[in-house]
Each structure stands twice: as structure tokens, then as C-alpha cells.
N, C-alpha and C. Protein backbone atom coordinates (compact mmCIF):
# COMPACT_ATOMS: atom_id res chain seq x y z
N UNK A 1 85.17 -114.92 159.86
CA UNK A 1 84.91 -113.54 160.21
C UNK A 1 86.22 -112.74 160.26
N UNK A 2 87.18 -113.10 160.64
CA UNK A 2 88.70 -112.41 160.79
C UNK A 2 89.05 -112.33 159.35
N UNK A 3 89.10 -113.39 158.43
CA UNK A 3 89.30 -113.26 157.55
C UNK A 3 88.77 -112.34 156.70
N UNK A 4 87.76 -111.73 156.96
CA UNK A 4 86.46 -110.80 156.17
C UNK A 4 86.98 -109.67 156.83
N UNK A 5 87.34 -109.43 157.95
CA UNK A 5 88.17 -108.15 158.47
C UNK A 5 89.37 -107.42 158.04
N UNK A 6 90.35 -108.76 157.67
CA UNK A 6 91.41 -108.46 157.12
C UNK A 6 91.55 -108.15 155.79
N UNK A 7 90.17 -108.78 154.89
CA UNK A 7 89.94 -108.68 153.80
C UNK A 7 89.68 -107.08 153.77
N UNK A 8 88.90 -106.63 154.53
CA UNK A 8 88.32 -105.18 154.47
C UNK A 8 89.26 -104.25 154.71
N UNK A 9 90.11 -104.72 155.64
CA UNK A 9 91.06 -103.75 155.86
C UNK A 9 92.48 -103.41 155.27
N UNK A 10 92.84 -104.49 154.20
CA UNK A 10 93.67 -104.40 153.59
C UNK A 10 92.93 -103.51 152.13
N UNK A 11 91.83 -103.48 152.49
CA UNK A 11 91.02 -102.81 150.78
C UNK A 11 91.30 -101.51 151.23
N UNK A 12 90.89 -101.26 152.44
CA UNK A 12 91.05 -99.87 152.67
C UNK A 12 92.17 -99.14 152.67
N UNK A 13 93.42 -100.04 153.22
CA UNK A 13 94.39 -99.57 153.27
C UNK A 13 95.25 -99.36 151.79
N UNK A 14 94.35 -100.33 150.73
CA UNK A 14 95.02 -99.63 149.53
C UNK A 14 94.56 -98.78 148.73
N UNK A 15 93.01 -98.42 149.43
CA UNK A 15 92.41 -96.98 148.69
C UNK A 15 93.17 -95.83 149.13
N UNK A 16 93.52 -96.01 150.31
CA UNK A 16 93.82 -94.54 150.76
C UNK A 16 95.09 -94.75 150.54
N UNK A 17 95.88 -95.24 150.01
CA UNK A 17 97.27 -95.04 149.54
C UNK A 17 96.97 -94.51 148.25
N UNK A 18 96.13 -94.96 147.41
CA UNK A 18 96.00 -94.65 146.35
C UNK A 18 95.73 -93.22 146.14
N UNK A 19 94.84 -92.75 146.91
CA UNK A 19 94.30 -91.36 147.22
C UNK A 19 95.48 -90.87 147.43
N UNK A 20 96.17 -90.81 148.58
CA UNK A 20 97.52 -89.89 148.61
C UNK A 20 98.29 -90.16 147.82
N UNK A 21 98.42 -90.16 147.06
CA UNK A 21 99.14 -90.94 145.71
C UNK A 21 99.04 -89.17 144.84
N UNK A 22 97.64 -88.56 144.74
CA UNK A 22 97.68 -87.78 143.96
C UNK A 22 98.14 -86.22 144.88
N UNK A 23 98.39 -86.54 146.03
CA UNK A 23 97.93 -84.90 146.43
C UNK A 23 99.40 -85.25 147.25
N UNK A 24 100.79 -85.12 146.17
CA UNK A 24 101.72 -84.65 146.21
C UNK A 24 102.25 -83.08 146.27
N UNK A 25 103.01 -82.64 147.26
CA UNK A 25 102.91 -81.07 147.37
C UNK A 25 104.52 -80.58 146.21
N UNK A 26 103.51 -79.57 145.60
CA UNK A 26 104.45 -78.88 144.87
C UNK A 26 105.89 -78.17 144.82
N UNK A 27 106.68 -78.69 144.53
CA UNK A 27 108.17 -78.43 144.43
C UNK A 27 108.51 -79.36 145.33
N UNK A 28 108.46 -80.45 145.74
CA UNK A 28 108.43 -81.53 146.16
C UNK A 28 109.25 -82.44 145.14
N UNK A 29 110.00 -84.01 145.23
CA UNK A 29 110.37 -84.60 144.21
C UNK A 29 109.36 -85.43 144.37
N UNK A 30 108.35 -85.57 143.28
CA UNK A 30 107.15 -86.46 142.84
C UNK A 30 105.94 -85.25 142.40
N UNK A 31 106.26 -84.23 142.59
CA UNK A 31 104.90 -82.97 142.72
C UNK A 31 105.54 -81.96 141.38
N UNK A 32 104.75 -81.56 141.07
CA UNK A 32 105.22 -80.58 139.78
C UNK A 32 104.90 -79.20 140.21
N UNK A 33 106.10 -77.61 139.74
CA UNK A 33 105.97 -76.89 140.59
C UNK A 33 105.30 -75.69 139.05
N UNK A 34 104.75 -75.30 139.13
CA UNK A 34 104.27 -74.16 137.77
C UNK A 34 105.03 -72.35 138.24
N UNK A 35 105.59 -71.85 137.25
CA UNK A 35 105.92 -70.27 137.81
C UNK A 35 105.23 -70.37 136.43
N UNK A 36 105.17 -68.36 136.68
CA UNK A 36 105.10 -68.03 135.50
C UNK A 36 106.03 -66.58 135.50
N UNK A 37 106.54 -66.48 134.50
CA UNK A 37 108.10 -65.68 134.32
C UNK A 37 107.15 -64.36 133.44
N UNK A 38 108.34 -63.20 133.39
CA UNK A 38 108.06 -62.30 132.52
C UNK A 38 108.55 -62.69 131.38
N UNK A 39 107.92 -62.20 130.42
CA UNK A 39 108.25 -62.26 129.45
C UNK A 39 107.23 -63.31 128.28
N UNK A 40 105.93 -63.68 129.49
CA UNK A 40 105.35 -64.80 129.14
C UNK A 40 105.74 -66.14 129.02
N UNK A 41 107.05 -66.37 129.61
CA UNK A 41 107.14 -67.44 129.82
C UNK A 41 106.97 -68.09 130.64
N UNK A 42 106.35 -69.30 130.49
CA UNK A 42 105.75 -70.31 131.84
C UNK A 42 106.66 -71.73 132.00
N UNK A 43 107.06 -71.45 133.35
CA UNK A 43 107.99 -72.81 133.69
C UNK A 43 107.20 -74.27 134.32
N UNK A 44 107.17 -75.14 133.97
CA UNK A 44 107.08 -76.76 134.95
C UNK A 44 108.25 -76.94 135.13
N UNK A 45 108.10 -77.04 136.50
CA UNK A 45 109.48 -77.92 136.89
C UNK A 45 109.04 -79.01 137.91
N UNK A 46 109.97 -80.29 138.45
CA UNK A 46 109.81 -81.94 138.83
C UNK A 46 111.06 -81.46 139.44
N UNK A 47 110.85 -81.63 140.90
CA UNK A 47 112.49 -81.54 141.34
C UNK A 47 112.15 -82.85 141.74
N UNK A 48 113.60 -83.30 141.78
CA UNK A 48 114.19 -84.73 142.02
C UNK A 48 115.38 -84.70 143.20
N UNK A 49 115.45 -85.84 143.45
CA UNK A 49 116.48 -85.66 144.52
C UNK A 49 118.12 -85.00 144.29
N UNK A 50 118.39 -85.58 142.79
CA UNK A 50 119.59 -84.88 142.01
C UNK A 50 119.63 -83.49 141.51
N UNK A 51 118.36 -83.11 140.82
CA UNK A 51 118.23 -82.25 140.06
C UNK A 51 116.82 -81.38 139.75
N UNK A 52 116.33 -81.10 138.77
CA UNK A 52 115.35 -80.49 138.52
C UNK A 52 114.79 -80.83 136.55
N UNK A 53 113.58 -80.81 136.74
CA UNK A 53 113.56 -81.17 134.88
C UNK A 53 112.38 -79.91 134.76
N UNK A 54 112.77 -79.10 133.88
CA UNK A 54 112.10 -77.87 133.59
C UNK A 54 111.75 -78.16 131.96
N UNK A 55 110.59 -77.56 131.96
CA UNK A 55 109.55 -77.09 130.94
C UNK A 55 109.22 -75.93 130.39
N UNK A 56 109.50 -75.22 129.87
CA UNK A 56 109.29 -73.77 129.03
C UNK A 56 108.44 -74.14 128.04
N UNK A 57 107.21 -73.22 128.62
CA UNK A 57 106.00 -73.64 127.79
C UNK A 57 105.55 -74.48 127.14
N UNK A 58 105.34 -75.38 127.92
CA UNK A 58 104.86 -77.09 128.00
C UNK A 58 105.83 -77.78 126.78
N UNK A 59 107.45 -76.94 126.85
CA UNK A 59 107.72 -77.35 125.37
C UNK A 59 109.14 -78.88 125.76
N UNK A 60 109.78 -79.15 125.26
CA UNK A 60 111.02 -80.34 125.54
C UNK A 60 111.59 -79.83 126.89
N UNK A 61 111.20 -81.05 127.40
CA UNK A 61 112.24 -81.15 129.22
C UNK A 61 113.50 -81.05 129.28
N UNK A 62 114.17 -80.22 129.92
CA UNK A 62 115.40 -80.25 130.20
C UNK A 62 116.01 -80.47 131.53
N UNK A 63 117.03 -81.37 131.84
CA UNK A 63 117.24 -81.78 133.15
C UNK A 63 118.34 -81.03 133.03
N UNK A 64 118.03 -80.29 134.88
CA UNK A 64 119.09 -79.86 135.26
C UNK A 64 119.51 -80.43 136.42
N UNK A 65 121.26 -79.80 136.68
CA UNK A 65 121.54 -80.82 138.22
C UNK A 65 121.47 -79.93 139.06
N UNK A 66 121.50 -80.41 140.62
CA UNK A 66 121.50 -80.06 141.50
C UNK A 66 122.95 -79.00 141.56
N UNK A 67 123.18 -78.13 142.00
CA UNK A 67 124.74 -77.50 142.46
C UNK A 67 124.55 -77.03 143.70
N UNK A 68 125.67 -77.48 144.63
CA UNK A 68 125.71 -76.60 145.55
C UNK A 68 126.06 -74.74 145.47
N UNK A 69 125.57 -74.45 146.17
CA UNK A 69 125.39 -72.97 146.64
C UNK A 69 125.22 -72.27 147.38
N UNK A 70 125.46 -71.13 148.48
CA UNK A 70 125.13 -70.70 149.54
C UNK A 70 124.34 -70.18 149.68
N UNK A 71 123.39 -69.81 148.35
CA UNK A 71 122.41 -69.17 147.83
C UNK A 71 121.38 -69.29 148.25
N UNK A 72 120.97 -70.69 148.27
CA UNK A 72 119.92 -71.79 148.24
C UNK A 72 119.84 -72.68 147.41
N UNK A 73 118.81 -73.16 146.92
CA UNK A 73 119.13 -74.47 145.57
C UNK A 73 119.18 -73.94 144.34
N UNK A 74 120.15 -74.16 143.80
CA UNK A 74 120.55 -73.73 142.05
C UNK A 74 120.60 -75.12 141.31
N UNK A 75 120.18 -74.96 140.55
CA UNK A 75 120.03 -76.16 139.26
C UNK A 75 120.69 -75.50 138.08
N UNK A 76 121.82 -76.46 137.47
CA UNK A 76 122.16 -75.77 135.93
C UNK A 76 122.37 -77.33 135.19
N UNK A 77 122.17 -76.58 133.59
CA UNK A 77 121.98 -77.81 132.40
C UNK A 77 123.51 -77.32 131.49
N UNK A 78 123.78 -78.41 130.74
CA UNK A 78 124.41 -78.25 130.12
C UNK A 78 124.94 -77.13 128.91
N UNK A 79 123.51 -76.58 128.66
CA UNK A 79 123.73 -75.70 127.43
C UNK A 79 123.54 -73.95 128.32
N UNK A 80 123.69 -74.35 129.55
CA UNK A 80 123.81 -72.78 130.57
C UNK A 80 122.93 -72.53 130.96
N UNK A 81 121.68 -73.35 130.95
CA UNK A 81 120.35 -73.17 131.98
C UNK A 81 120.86 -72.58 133.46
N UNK A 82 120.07 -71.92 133.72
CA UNK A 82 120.04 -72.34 135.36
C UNK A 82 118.71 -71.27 135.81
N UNK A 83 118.50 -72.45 137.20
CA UNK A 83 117.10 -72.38 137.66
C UNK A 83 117.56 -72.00 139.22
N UNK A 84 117.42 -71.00 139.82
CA UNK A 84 117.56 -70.50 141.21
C UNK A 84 116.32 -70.40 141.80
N UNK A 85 115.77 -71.29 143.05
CA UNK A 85 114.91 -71.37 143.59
C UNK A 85 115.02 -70.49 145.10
N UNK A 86 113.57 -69.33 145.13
CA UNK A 86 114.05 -68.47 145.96
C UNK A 86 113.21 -68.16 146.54
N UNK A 87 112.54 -69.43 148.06
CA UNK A 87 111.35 -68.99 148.08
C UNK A 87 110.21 -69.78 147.35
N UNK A 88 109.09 -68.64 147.17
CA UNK A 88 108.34 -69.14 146.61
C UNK A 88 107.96 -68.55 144.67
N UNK A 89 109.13 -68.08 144.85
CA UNK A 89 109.37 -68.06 143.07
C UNK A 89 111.33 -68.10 142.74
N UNK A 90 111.42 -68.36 141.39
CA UNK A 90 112.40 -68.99 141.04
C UNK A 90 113.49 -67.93 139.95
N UNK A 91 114.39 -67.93 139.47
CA UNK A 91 115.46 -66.99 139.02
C UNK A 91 115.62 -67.74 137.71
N UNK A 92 114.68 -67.75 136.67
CA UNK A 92 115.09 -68.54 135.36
C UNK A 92 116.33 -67.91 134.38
N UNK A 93 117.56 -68.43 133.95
CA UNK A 93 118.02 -68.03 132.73
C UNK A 93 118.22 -69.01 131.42
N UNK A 94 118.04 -69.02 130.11
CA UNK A 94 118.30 -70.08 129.53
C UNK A 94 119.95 -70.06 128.85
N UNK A 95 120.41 -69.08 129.09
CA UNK A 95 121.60 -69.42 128.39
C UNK A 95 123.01 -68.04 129.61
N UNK A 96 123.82 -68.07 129.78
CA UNK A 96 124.74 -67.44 130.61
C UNK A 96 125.11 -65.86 129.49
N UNK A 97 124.09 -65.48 128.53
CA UNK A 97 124.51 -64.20 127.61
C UNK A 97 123.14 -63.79 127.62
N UNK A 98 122.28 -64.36 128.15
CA UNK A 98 120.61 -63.88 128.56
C UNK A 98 120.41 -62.75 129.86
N UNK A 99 119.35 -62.29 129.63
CA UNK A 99 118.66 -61.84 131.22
C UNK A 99 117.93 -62.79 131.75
N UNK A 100 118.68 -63.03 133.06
CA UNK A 100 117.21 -63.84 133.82
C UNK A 100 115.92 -63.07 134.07
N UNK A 101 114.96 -64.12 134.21
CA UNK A 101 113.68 -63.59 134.67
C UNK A 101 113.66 -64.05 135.72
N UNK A 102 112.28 -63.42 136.17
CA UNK A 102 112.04 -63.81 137.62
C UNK A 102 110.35 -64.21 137.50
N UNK A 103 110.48 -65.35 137.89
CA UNK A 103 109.26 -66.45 137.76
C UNK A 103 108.39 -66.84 138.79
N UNK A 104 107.04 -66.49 139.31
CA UNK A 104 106.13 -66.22 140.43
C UNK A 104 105.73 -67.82 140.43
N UNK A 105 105.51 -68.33 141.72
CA UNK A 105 104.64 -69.21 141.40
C UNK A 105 103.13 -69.10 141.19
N UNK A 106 102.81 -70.62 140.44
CA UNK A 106 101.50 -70.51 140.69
C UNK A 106 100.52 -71.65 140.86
N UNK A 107 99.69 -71.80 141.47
CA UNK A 107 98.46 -72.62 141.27
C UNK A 107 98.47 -73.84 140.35
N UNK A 108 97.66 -72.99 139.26
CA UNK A 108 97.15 -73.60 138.45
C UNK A 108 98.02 -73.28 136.75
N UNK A 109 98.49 -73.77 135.98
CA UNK A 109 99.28 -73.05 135.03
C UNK A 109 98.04 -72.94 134.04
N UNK A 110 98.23 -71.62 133.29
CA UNK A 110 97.25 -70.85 132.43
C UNK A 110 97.54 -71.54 131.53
């Protein structure tokens, strides 16, 4: 009978891990965060404990790193990305001779 208890309760205890498994919160490192920018452009971003990996319209990931800032959290990539998180929307530029946009979050990405 103990044994049939422990049996049950170790089942349970790996459903409901499993379950929270999916309902990671967004902009989180494990959770994916969606803006959507002017200009029609739509960002994914995966922050990580280092950095950030952004998506421009579901197109090639680019990792950026973490930088310090007094700002709040700034992320920049090699080719002059940078991603300023401000709140609950974000400061996209792709290159340092661009205009940034300014990117709302959202929900669900369109």
C-alpha cells in the first residue's frame, strides 16, 4: 500500500512539473517576449541570463549581450544592434546610422 502511494505521488509530482514547464512568464530567461515596433516590424526576443536573442519578423536570430547601463537593461550585437528594454516595451535599433523604433509589447504576435 505505501508503495502504491509513493507510486501515485511521484506521478503527480511529475505532471505538474510538466504543466509548469509551459506557463513560463514573458521576458523572463526561458519565456519569449513579442513587441511590435513601428514600422511593422515585429520583434521575439529569449532573454537569457547573458544576453538577449532577437527575431525580426520571425526572420534569423541574433544574439545580443547583456551591457551594463544606468538606463536599465541594454543588449547590443555585433553588427550595432541594440535592444533597450523600458518597461513594458523596448527601444529597437538595427544598425548605430538607423532610427530606433519603439516596440509595444504584446500578447499574442500577429
Amino acid at each position: 500500500m505505501h508503495a502504491r502511494r509513493l507510486m501515485l505521488f511521484a506521478t503527480g509530482a511529475v505532471a505538474a512539473a510538466l504543466s509548469l514547464q509551459g506557463c513560463r512568464t514573458p521576458g523572463t530567461p526561458g519565456g519569449s517576449s513579442f513587441y511590435q515596433c513601428d514600422a511593422r516590424t515585429r520583434l521575439t526576443v529569449d532573454y537569457t541570463p547573458g544576453g538577449a536573442i532577437v527575431r525580426v519578423n520571425r526572420g534569423r536570430a541574433m544574439t545580443l549581450r547583456h551591457t551594463p547601463s544606468v538606463a536599465g537593461s541594454v543588449y547590443e550585437g555585433r553588427a550595432g544592434q541594440r535592444l533597450e528594454r523600458r518597461g513594458g516595451s523596448v527601444v529597437w535599433n538595427t544598425a548605430l546610422r538607423t532610427a530606433p523604433q519603439t516596440c509595444q509589447s504584446v500578447i499574442v504576435p500577429r
